[in-house]
PDB file of N, CA and C in Angstrom:
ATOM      1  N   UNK A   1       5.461   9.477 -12.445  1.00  0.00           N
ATOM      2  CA  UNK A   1       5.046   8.094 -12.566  1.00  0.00           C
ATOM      3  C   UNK A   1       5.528   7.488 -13.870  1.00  0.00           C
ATOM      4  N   UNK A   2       6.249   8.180 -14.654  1.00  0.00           N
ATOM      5  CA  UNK A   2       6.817   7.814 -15.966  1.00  0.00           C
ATOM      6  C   UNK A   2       5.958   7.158 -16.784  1.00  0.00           C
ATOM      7  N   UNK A   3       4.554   7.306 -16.889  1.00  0.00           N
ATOM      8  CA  UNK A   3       3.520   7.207 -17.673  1.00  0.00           C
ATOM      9  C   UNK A   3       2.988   6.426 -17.349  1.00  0.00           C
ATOM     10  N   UNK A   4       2.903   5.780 -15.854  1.00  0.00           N
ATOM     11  CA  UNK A   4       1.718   5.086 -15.351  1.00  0.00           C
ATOM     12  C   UNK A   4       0.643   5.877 -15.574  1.00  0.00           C
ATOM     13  N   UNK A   5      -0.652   5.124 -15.021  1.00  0.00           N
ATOM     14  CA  UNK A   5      -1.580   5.725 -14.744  1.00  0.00           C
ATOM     15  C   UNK A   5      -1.961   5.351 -13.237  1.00  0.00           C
ATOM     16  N   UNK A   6      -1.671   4.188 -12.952  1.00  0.00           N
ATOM     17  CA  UNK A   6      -1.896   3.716 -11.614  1.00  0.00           C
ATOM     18  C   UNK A   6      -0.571   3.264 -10.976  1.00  0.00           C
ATOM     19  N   UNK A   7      -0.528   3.124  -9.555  1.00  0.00           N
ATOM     20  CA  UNK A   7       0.319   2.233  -9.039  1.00  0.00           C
ATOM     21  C   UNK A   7      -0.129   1.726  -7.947  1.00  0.00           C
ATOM     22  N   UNK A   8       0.041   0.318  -8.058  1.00  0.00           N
ATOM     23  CA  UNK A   8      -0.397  -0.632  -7.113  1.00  0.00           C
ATOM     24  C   UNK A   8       0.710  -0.892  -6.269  1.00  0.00           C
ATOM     25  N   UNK A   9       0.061  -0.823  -4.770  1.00  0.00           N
ATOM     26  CA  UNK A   9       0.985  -1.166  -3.719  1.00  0.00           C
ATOM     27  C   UNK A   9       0.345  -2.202  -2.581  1.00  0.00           C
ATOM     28  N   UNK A  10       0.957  -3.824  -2.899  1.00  0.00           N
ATOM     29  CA  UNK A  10       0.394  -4.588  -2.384  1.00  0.00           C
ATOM     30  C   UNK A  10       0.568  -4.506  -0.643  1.00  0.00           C
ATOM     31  N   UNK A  11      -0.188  -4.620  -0.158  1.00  0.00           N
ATOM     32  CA  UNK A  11      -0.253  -5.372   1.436  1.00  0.00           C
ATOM     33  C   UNK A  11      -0.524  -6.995   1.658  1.00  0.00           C
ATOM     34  N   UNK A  12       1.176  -7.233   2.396  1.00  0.00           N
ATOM     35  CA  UNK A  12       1.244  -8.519   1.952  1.00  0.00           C
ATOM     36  C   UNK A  12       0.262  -9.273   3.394  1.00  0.00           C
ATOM     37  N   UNK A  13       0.321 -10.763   2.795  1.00  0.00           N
ATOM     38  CA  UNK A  13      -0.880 -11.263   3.520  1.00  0.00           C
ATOM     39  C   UNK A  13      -0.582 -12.914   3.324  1.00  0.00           C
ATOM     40  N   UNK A  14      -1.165 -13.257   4.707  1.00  0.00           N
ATOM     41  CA  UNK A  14      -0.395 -15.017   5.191  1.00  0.00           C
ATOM     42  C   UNK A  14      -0.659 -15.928   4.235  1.00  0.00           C
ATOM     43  N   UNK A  15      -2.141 -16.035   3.268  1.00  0.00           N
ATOM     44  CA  UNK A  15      -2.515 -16.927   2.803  1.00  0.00           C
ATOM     45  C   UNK A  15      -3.065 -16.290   1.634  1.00  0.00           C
ATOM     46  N   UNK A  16      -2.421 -16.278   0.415  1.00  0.00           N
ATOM     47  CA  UNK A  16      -2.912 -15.458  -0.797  1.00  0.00           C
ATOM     48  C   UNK A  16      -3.262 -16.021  -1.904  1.00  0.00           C
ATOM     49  N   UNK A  17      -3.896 -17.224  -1.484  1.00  0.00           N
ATOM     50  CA  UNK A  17      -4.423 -18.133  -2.460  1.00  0.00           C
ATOM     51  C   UNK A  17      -5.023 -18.143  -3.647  1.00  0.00           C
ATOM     52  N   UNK A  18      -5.600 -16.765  -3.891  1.00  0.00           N
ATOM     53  CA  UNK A  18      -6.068 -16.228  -5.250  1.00  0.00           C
ATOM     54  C   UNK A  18      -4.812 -15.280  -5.705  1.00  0.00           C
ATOM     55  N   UNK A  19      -3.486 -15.177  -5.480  1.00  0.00           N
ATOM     56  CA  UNK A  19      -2.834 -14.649  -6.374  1.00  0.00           C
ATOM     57  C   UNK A  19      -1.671 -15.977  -7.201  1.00  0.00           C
ATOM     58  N   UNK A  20      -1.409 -15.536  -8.012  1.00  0.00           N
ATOM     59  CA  UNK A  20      -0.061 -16.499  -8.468  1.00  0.00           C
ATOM     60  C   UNK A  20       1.084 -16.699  -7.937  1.00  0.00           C
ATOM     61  N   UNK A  21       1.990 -17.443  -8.317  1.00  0.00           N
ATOM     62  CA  UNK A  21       3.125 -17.239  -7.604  1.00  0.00           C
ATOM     63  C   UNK A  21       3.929 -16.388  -7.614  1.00  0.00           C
ATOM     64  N   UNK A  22       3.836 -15.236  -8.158  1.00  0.00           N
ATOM     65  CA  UNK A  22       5.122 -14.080  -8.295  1.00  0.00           C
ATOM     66  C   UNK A  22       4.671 -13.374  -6.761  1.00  0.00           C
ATOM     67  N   UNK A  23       3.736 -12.716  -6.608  1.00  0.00           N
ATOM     68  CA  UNK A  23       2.989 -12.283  -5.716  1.00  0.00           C
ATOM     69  C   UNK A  23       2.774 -13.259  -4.529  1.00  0.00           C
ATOM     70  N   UNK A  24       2.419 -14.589  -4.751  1.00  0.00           N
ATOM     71  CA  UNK A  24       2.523 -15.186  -3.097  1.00  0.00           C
ATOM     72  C   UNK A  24       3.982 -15.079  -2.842  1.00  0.00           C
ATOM     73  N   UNK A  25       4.586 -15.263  -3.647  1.00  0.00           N
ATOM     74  CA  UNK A  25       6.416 -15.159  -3.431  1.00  0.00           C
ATOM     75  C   UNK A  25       7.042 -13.687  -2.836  1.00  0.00           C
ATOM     76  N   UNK A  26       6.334 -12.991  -3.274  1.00  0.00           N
ATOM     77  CA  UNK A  26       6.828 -11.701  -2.287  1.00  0.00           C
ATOM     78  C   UNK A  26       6.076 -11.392  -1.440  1.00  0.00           C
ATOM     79  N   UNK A  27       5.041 -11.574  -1.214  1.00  0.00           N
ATOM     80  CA  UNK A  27       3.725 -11.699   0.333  1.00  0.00           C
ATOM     81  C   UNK A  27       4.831 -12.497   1.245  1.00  0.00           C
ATOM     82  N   UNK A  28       5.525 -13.667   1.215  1.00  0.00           N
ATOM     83  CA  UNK A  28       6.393 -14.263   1.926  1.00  0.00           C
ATOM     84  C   UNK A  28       7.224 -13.269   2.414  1.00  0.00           C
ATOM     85  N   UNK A  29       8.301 -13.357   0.760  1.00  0.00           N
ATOM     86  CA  UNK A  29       9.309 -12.260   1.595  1.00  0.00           C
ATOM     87  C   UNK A  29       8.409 -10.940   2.662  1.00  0.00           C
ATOM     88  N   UNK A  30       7.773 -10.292   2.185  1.00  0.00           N
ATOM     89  CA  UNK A  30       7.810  -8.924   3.215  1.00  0.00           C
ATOM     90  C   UNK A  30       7.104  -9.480   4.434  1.00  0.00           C
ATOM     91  N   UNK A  31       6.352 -10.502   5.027  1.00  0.00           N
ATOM     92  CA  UNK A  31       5.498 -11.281   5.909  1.00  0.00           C
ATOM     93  C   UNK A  31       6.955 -11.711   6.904  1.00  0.00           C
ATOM     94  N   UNK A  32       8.243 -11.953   5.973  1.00  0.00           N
ATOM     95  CA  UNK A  32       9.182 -13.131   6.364  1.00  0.00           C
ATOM     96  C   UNK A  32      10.070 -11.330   7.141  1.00  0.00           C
ATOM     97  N   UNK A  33       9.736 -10.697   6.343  1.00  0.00           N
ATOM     98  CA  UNK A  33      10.686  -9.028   7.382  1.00  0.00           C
ATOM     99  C   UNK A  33       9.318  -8.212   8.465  1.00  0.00           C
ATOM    100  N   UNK A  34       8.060  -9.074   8.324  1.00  0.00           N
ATOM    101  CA  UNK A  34       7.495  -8.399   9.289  1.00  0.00           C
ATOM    102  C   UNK A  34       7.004  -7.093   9.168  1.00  0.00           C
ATOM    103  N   UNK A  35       6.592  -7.612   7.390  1.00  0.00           N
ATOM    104  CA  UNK A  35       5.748  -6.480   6.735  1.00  0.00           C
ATOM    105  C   UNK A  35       4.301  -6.290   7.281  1.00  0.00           C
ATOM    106  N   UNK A  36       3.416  -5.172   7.659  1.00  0.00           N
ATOM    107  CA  UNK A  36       2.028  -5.056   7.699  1.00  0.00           C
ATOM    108  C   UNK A  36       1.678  -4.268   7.424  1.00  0.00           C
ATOM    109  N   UNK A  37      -0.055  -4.457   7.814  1.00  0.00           N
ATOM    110  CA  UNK A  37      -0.703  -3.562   6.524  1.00  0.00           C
ATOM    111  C   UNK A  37      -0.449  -1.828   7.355  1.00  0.00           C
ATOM    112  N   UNK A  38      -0.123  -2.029   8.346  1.00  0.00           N
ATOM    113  CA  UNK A  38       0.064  -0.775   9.475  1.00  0.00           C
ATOM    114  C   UNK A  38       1.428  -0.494   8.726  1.00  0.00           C
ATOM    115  N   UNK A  39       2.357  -0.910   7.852  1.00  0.00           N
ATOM    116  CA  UNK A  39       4.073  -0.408   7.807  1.00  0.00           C
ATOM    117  C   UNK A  39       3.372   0.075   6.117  1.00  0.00           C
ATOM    118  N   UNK A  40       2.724  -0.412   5.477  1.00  0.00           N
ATOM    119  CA  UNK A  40       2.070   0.108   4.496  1.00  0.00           C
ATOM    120  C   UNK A  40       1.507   1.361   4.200  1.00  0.00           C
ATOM    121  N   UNK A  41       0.826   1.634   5.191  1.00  0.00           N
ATOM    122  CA  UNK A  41      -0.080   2.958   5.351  1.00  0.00           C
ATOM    123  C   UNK A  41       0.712   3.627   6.513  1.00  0.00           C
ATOM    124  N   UNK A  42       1.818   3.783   6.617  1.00  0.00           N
ATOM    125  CA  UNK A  42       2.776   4.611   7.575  1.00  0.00           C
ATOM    126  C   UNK A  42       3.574   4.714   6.175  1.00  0.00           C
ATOM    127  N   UNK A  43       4.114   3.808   5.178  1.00  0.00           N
ATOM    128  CA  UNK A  43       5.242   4.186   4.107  1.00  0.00           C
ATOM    129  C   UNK A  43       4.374   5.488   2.763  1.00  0.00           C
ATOM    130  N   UNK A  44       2.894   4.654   2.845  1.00  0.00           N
ATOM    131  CA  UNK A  44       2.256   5.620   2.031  1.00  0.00           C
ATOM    132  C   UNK A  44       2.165   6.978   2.503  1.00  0.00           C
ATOM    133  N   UNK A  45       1.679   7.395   4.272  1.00  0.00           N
ATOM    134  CA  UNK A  45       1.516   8.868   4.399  1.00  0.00           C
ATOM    135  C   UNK A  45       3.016   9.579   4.696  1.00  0.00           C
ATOM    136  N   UNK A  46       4.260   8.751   4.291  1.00  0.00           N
ATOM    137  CA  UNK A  46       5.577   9.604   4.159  1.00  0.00           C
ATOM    138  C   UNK A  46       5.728   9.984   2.674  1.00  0.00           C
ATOM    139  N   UNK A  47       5.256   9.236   1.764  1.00  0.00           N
ATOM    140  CA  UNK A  47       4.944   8.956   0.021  1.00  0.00           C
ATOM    141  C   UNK A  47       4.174  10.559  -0.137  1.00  0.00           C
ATOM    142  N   UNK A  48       3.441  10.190   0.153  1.00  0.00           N
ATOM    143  CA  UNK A  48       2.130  11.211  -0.038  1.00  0.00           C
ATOM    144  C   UNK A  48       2.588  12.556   0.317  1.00  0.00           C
ATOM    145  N   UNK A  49       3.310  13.406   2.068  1.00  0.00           N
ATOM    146  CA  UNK A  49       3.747  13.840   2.365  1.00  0.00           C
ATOM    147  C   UNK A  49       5.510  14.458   1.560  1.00  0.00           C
ATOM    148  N   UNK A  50       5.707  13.610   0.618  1.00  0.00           N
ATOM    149  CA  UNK A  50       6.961  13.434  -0.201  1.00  0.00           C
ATOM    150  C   UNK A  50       6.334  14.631  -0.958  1.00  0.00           C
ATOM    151  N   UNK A  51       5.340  13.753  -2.137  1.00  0.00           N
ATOM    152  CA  UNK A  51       4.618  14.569  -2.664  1.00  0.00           C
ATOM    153  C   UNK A  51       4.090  15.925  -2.655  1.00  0.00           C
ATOM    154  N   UNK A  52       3.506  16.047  -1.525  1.00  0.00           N
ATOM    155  CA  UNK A  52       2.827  17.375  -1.636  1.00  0.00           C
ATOM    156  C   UNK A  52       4.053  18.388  -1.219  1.00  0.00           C
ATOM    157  N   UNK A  53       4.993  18.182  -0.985  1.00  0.00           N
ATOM    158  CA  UNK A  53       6.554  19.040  -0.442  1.00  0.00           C
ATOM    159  C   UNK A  53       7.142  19.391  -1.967  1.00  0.00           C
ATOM    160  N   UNK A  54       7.118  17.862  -2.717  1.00  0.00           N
ATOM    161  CA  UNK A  54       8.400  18.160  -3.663  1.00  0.00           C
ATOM    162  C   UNK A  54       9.517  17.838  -3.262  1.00  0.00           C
ATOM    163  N   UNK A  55       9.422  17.260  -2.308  1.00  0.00           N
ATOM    164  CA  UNK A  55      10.845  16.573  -2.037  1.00  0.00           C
ATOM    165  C   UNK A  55      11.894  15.843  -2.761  1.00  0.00           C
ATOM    166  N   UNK A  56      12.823  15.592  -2.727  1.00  0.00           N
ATOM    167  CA  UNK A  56      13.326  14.978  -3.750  1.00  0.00           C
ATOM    168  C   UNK A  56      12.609  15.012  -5.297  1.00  0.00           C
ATOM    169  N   UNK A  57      11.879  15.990  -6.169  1.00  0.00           N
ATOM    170  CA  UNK A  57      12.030  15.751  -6.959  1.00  0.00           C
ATOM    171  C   UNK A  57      10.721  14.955  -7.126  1.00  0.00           C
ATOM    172  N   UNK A  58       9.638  14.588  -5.829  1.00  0.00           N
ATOM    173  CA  UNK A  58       8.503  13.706  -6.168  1.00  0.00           C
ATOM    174  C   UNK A  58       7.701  14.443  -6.607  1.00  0.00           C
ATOM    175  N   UNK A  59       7.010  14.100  -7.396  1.00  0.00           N
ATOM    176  CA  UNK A  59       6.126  14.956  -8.309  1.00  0.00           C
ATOM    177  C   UNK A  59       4.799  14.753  -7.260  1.00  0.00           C
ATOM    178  N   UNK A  60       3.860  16.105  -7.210  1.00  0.00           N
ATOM    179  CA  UNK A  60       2.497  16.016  -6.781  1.00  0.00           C
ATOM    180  C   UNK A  60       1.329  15.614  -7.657  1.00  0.00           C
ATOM    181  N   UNK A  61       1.816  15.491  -8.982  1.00  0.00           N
ATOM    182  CA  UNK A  61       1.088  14.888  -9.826  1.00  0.00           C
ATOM    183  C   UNK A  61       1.455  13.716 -10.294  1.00  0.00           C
ATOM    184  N   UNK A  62       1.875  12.553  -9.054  1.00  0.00           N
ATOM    185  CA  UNK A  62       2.072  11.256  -9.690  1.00  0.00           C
ATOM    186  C   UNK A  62       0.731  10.490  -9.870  1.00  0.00           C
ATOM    187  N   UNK A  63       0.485   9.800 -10.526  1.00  0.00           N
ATOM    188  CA  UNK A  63      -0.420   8.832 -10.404  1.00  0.00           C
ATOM    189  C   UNK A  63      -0.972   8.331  -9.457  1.00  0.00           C
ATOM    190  N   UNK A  64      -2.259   7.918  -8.930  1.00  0.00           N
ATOM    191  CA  UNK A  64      -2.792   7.726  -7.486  1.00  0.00           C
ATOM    192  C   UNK A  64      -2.354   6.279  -7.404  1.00  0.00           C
ATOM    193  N   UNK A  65      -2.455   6.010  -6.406  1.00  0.00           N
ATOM    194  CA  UNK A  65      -1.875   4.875  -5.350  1.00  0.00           C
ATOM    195  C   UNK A  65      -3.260   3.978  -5.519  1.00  0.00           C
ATOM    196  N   UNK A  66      -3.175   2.460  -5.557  1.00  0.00           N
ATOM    197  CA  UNK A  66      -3.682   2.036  -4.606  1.00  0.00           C
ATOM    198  C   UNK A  66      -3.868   0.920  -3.869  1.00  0.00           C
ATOM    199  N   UNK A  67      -4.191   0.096  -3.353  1.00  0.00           N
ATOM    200  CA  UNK A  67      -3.849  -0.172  -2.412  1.00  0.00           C
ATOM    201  C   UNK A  67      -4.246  -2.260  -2.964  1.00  0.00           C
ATOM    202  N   UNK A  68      -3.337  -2.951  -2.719  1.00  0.00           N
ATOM    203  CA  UNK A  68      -3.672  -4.306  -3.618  1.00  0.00           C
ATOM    204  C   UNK A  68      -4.096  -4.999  -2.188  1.00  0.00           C
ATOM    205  N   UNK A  69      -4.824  -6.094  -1.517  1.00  0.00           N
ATOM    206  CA  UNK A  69      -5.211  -6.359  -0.658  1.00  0.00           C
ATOM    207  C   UNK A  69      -5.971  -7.496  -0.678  1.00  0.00           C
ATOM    208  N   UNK A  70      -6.115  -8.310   0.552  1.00  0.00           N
ATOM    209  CA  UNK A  70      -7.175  -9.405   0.813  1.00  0.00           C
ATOM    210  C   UNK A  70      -8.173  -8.107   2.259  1.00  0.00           C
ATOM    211  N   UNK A  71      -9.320  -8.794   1.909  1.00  0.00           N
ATOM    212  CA  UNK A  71     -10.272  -8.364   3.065  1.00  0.00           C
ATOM    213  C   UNK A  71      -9.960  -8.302   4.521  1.00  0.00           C
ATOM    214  N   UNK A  72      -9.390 -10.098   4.883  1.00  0.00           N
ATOM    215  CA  UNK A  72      -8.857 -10.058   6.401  1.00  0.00           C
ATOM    216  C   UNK A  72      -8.193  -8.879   7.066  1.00  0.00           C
ATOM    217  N   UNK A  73      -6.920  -8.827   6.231  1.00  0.00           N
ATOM    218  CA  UNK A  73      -6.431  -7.420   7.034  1.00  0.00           C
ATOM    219  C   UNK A  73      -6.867  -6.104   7.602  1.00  0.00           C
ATOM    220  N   UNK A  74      -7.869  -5.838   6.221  1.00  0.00           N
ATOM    221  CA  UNK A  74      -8.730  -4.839   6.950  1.00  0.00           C
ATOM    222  C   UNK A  74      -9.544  -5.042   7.607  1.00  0.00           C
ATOM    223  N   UNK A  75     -10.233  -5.755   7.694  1.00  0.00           N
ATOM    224  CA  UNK A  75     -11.139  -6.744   8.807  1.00  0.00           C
ATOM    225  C   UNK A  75     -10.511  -6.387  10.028  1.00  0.00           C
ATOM    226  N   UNK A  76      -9.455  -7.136  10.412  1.00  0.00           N
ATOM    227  CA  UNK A  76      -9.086  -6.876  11.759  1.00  0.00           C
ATOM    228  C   UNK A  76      -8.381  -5.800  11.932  1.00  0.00           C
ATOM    229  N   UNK A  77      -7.922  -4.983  11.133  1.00  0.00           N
ATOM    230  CA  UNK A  77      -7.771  -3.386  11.542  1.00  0.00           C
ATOM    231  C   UNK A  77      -8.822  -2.752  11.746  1.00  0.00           C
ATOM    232  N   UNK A  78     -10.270  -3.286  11.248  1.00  0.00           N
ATOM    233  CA  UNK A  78     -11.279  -2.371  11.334  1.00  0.00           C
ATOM    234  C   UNK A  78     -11.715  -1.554  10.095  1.00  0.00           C
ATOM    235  N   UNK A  79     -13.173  -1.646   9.577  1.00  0.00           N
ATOM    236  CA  UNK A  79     -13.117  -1.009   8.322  1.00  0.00           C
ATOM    237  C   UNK A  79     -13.560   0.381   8.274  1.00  0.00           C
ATOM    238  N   UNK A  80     -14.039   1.267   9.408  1.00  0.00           N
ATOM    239  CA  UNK A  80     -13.510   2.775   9.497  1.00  0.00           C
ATOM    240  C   UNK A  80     -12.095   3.181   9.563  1.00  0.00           C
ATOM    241  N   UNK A  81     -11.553   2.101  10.547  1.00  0.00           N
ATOM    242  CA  UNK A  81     -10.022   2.803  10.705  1.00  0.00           C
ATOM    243  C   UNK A  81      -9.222   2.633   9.314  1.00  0.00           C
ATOM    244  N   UNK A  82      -9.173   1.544   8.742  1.00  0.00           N
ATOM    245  CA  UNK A  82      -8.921   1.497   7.899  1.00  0.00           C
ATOM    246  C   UNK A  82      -9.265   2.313   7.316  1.00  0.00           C
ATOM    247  N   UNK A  83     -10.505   2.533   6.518  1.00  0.00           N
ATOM    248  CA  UNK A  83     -11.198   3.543   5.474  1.00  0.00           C
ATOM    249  C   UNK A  83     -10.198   4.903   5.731  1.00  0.00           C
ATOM    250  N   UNK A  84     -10.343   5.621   7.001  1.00  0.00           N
ATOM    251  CA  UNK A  84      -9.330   6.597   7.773  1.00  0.00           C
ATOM    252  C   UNK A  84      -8.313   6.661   7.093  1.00  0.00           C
ATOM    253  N   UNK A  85      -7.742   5.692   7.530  1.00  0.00           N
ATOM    254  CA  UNK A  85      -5.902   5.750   7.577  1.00  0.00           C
ATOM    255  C   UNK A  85      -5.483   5.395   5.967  1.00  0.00           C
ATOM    256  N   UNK A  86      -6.391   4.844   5.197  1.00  0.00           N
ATOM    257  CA  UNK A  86      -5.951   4.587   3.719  1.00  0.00           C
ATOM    258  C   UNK A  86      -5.962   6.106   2.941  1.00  0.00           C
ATOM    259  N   UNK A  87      -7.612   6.886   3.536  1.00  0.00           N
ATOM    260  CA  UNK A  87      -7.462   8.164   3.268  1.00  0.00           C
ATOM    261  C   UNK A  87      -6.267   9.084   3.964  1.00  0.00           C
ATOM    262  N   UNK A  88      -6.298   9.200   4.702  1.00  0.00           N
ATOM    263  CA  UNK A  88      -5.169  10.149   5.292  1.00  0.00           C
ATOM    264  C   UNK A  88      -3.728   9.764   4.768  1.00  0.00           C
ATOM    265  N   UNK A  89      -3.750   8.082   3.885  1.00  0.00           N
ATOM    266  CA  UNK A  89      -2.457   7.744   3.715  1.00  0.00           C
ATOM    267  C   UNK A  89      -2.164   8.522   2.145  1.00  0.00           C
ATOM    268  N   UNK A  90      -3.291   8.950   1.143  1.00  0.00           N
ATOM    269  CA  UNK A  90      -3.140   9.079   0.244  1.00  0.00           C
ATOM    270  C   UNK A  90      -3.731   7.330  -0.475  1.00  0.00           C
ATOM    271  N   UNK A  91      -3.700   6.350  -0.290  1.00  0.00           N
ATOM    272  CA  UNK A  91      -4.157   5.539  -1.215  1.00  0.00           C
ATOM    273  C   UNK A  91      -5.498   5.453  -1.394  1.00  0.00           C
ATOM    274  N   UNK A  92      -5.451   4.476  -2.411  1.00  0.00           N
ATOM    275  CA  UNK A  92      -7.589   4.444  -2.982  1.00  0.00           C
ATOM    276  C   UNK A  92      -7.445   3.260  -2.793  1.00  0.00           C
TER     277      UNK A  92
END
């Protein structure tokens, strides 16, 4: 993690009215390629899975993940499944 301590990995989202513009500006872009919070937590449990291998060189002691977000999304994914799949993805 080259001396993080955290890393934040946003799930982008239609209407992000409490962030600024750097962040509504890339909620667009990945929204505009048909980013979701489902391609999120499928990229994290290949991340995670990276990790615990050593694959390339990924360290198992990187810094924990977690997860930047509005409520809606998990809302309509459901907040067990969600809860689930964020755990099984590796993020907090």
């Amino acid at each position: 993690a080259a001396g993080a301590d955290v890393i934040e990995v946003g799930v982008p989202y239609s209407d992000p009215l409490a962030d600024g513009p750097t962040i509504q500006e890339a909620a667009a872009r990945a929204l505009e390629k048909g980013v979701t919070l489902e391609d999120v937590l499928a990229m994290l449990t290949k991340l995670k899975q990276r990790r615990e291998s050593g694959v390339d060189g990924a360290a198992s002691e990187m810094a924990p993940i977690v997860m930047f977000t509005y409520y809606n999304p998990i809302l309509k994914m459901g907040i067990d499944t969600f809860c689930a799949r964020a755990k099984e993805s590796g993020g907090l």
